[in-house]
C-alpha atoms as a PDB file:
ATOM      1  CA  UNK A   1     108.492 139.223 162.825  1.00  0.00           C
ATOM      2  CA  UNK A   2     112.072 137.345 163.234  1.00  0.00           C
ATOM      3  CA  UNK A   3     109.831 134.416 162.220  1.00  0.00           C
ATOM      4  CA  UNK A   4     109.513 136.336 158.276  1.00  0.00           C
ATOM      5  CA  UNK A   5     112.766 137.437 158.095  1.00  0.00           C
ATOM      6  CA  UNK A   6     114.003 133.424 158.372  1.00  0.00           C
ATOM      7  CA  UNK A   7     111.264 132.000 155.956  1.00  0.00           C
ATOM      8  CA  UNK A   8     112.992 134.753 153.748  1.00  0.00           C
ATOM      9  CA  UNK A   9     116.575 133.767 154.430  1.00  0.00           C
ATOM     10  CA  UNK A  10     115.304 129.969 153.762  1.00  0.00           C
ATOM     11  CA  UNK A  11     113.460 130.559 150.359  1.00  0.00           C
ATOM     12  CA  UNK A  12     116.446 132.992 148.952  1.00  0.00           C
ATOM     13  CA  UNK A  13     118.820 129.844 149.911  1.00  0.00           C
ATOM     14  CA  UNK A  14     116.427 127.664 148.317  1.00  0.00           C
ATOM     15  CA  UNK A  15     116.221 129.907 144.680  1.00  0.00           C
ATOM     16  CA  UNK A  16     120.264 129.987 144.877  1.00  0.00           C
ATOM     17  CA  UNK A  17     120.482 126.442 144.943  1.00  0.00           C
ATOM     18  CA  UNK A  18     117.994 125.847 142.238  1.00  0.00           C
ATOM     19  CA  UNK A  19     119.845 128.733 140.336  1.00  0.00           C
ATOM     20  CA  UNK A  20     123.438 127.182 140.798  1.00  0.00           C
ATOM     21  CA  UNK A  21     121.748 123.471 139.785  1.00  0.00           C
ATOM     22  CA  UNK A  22     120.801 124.832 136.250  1.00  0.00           C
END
């Protein structure tokens, strides 16, 4: 399950990067 828990960590990076770019 580690496997989930990065995907996770990588998408929530990815949405506060889009956030911070509007």
């Amino acid at each position: 399950m580690e496997y989930a828990v990065a995907i996770l960590v990588k998408l929530h990076a990815n949405s506060v990067s889009s956030y911070s770019l509007c």
